[in-house]
PDB file of N, CA and C in Angstrom:
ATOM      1  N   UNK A   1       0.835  -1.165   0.000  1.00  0.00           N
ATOM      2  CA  UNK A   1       0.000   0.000   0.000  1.00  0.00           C
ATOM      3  C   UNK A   1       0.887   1.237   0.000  1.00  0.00           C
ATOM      4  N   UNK A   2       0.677   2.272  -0.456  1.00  0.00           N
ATOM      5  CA  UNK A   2       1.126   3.539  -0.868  1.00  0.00           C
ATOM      6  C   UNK A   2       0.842   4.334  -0.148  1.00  0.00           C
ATOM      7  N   UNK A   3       1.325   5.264   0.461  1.00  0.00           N
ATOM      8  CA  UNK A   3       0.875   6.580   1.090  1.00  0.00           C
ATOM      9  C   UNK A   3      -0.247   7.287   0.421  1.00  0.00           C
ATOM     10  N   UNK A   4      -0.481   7.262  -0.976  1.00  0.00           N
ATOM     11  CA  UNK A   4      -1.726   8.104  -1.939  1.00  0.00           C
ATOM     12  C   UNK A   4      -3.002   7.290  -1.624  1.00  0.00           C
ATOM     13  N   UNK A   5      -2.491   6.096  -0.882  1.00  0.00           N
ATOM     14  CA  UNK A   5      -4.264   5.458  -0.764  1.00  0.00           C
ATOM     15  C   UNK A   5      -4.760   5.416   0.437  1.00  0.00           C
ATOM     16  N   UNK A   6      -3.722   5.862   1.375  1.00  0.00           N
ATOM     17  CA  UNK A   6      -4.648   6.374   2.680  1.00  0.00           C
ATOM     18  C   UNK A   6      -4.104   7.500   3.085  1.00  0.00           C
ATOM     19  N   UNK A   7      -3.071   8.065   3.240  1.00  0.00           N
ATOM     20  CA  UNK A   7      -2.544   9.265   3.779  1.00  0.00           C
ATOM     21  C   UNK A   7      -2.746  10.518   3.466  1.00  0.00           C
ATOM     22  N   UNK A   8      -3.136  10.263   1.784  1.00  0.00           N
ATOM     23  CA  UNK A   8      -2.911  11.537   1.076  1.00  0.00           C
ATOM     24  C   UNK A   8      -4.391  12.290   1.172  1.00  0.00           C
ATOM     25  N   UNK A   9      -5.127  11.199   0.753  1.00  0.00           N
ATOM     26  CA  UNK A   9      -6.550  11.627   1.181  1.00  0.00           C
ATOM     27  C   UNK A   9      -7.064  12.859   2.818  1.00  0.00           C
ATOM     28  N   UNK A  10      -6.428  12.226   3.923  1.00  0.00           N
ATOM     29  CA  UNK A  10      -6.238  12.655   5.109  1.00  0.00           C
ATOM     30  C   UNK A  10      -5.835  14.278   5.096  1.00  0.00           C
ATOM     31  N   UNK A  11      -4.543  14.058   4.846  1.00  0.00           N
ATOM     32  CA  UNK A  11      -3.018  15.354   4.540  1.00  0.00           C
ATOM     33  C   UNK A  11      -3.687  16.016   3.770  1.00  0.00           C
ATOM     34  N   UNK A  12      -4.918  15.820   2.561  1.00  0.00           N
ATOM     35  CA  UNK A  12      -5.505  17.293   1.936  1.00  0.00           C
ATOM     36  C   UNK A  12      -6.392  18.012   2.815  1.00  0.00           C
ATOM     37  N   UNK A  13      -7.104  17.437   4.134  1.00  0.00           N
ATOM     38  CA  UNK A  13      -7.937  18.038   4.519  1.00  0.00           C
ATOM     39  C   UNK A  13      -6.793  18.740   5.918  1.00  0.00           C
ATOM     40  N   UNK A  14      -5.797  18.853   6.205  1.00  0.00           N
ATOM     41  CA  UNK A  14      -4.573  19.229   6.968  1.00  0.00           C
ATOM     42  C   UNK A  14      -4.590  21.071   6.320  1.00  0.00           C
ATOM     43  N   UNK A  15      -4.171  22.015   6.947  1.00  0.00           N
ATOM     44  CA  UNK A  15      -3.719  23.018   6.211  1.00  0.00           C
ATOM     45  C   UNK A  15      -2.344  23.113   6.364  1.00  0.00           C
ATOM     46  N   UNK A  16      -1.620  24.201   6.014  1.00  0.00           N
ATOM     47  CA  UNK A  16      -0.438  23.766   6.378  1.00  0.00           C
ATOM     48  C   UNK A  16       0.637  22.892   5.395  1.00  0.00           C
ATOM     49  N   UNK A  17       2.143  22.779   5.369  1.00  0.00           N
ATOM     50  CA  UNK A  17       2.988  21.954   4.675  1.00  0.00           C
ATOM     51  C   UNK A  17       2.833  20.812   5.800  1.00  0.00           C
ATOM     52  N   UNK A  18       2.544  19.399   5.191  1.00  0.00           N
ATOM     53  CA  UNK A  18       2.864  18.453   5.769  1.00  0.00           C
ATOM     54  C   UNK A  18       4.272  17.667   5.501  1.00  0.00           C
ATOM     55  N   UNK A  19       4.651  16.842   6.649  1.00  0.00           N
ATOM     56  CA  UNK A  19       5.803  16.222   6.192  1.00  0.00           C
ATOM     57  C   UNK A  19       5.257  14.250   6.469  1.00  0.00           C
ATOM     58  N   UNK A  20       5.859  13.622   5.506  1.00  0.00           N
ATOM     59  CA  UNK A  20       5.823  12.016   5.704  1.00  0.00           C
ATOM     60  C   UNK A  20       7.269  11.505   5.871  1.00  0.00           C
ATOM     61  N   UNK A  21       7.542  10.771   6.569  1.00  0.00           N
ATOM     62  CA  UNK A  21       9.250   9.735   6.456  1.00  0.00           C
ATOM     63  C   UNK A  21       8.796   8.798   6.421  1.00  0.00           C
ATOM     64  N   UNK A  22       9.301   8.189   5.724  1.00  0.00           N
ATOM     65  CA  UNK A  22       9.188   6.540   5.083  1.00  0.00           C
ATOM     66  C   UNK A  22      10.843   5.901   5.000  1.00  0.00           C
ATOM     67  N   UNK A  23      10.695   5.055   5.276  1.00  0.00           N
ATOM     68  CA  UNK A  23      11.696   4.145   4.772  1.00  0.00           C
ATOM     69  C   UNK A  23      12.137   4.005   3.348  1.00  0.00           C
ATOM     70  N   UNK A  24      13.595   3.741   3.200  1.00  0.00           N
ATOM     71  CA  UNK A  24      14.150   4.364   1.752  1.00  0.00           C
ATOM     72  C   UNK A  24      13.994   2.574   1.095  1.00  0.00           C
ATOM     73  N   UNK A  25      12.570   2.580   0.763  1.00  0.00           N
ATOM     74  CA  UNK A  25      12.351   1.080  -0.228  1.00  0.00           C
ATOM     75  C   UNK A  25      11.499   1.646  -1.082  1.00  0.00           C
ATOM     76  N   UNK A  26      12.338   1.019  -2.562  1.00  0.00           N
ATOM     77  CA  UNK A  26      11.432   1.233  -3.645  1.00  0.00           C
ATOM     78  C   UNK A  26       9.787   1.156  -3.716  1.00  0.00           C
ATOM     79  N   UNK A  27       9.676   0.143  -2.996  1.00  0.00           N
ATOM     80  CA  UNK A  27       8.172  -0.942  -2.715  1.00  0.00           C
ATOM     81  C   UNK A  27       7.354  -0.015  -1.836  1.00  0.00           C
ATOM     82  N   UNK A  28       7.695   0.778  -0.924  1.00  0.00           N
ATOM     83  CA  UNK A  28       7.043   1.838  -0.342  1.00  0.00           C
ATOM     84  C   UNK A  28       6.219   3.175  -1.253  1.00  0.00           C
ATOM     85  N   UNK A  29       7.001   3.684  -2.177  1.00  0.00           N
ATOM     86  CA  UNK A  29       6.393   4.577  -2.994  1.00  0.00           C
ATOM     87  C   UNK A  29       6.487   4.729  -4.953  1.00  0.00           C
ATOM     88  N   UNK A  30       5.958   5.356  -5.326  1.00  0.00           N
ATOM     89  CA  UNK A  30       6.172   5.606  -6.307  1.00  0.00           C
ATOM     90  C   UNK A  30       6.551   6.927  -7.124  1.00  0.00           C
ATOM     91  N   UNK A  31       6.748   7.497  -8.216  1.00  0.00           N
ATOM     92  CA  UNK A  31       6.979   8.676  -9.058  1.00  0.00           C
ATOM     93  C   UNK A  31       5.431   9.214  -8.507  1.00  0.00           C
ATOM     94  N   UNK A  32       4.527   8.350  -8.940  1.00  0.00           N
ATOM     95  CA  UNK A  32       3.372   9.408  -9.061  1.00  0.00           C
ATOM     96  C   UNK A  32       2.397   9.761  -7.382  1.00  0.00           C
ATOM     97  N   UNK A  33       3.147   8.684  -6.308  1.00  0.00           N
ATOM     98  CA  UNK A  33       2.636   9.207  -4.999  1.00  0.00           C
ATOM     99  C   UNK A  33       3.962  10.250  -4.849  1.00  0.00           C
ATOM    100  N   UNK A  34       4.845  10.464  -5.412  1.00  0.00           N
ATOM    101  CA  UNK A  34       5.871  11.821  -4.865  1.00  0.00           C
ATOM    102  C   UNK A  34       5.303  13.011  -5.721  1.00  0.00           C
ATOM    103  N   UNK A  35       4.835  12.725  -6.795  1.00  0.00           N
ATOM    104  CA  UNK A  35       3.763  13.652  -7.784  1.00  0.00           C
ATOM    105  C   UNK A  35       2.985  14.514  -7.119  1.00  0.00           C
ATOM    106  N   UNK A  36       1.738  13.232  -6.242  1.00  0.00           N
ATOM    107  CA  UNK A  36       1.023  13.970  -5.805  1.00  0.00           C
ATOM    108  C   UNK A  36       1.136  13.998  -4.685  1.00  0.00           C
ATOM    109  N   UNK A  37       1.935  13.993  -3.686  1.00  0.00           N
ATOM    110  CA  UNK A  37       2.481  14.416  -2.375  1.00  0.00           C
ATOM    111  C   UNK A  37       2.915  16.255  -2.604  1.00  0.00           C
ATOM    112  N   UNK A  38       3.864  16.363  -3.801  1.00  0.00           N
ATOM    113  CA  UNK A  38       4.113  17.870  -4.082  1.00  0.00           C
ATOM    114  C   UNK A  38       3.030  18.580  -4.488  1.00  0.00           C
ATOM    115  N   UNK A  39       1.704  18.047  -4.999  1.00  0.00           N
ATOM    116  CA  UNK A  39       0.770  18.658  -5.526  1.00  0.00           C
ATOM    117  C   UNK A  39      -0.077  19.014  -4.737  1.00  0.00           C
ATOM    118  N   UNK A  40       0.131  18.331  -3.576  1.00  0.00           N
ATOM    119  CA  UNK A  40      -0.763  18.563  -2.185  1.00  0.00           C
ATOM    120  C   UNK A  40      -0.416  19.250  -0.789  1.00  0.00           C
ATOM    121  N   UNK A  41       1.171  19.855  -1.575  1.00  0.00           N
ATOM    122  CA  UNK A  41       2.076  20.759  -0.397  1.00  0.00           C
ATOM    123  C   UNK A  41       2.522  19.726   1.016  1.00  0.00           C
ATOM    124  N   UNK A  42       2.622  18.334   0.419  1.00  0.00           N
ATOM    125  CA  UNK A  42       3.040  17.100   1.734  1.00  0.00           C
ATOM    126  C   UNK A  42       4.964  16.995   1.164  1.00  0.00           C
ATOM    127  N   UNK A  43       5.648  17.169   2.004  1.00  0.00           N
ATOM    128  CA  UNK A  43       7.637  16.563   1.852  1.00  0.00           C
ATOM    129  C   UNK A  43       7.083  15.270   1.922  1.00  0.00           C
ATOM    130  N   UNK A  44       7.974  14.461   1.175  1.00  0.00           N
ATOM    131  CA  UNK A  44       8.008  12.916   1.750  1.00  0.00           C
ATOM    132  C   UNK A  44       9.458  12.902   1.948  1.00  0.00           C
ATOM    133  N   UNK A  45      10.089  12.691   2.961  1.00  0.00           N
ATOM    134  CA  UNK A  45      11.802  12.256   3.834  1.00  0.00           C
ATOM    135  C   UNK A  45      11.516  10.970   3.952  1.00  0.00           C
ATOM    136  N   UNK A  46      12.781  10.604   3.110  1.00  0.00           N
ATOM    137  CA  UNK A  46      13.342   9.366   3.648  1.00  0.00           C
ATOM    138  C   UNK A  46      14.393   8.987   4.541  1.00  0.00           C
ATOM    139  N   UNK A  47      14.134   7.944   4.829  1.00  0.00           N
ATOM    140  CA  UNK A  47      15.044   7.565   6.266  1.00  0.00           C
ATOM    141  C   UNK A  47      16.233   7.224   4.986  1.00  0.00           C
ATOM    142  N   UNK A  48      17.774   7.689   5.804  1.00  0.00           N
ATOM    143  CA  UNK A  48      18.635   6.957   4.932  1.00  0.00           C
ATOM    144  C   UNK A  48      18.511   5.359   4.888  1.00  0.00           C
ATOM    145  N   UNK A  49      19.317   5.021   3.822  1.00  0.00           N
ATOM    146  CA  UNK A  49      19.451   3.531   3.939  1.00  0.00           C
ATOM    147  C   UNK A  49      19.967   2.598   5.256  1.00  0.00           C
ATOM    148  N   UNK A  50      19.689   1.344   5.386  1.00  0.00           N
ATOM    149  CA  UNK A  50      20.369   0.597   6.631  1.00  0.00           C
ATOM    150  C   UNK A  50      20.001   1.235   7.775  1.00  0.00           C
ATOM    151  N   UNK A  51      18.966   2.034   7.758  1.00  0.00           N
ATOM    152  CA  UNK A  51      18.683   2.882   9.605  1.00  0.00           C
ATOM    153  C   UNK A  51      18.276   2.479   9.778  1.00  0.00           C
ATOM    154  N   UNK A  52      17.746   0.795   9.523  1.00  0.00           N
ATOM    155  CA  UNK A  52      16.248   0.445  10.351  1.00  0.00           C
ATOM    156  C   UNK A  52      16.385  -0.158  11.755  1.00  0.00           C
ATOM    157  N   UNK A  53      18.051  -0.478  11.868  1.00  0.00           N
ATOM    158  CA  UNK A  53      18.584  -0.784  13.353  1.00  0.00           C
ATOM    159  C   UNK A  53      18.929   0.051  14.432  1.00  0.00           C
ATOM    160  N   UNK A  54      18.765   1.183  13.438  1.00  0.00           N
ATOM    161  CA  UNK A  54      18.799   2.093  14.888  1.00  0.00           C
ATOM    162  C   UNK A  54      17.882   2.502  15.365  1.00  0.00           C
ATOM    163  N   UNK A  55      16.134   2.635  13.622  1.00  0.00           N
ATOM    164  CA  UNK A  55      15.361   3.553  14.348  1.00  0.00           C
ATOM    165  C   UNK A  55      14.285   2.314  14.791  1.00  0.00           C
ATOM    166  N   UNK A  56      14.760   1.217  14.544  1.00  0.00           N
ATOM    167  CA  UNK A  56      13.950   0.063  15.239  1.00  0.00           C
ATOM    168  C   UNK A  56      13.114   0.171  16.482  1.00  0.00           C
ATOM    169  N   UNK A  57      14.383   0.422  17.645  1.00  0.00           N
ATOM    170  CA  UNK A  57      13.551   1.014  18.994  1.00  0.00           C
ATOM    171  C   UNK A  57      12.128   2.295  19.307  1.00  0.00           C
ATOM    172  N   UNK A  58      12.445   2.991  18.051  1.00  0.00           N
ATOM    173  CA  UNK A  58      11.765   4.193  17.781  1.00  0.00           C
ATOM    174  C   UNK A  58      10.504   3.553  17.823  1.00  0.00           C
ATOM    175  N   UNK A  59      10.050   2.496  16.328  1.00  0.00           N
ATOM    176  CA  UNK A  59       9.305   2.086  16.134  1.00  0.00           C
ATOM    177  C   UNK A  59       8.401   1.568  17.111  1.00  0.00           C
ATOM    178  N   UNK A  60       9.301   0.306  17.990  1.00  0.00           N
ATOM    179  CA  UNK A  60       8.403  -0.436  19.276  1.00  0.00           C
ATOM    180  C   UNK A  60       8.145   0.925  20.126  1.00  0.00           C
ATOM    181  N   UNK A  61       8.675   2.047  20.811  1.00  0.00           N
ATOM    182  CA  UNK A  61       8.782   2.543  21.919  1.00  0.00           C
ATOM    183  C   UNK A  61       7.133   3.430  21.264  1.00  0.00           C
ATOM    184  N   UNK A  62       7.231   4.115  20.303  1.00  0.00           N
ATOM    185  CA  UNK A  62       6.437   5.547  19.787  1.00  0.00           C
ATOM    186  C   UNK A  62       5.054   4.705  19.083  1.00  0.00           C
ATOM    187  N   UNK A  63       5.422   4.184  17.988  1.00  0.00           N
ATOM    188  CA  UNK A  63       4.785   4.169  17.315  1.00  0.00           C
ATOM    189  C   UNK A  63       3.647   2.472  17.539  1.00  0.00           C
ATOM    190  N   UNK A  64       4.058   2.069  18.196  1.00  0.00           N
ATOM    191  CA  UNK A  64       3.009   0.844  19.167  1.00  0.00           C
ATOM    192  C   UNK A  64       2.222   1.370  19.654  1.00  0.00           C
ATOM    193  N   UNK A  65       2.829   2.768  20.585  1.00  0.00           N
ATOM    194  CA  UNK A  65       1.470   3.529  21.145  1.00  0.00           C
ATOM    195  C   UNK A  65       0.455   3.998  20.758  1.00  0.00           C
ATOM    196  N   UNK A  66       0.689   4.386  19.328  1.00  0.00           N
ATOM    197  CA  UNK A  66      -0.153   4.554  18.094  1.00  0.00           C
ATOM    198  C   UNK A  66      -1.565   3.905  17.767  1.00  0.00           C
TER     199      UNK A  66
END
C-alpha cells in the first residue's frame, strides 16, 4: 500500500505543509505518490538507507502507542 491510498486523502484536509518519512524502499512509494504528495504541499523524507537498526527502537517505543 502507498501513502496516496490512505494518507494523502487525510493530509488534503490538513492546512499547512505536511511532512511524511518513510523508509528508503522502492516498494514503499512511487513517481506518481511523490507527484502527488508535491501537488498537495506534503515533503516525503526518507530515512537513509540501513537505519532500520537504529530507528527500530523508535518504532516499538512511539509508534506501538499509536
Amino acid at each position: 500500500m502507498e501513502f496516496n491510498e490512505d494518507g494523502l486523502p487525510y493530509s488534503r484536509r490538513l492546512e499547512g505543509k505536511k511532512c511524511v518519512i518513510g523508509y528508503n524502499l522502492s516498494s514503499h512509494t512511487s513517481a506518481r505518490t511523490l507527484r502527488l504528495c508535491e501537488e498537495s504541499n506534503v515533503e516525503f523524507l526518507f530515512l537513509p538507507p540501513n537505519s532500520t537498526h537504529i530507528l527500530g527502537p523508535l518504532d516499538v517505543s512511539v509508534l506501538q502507542s499509536l
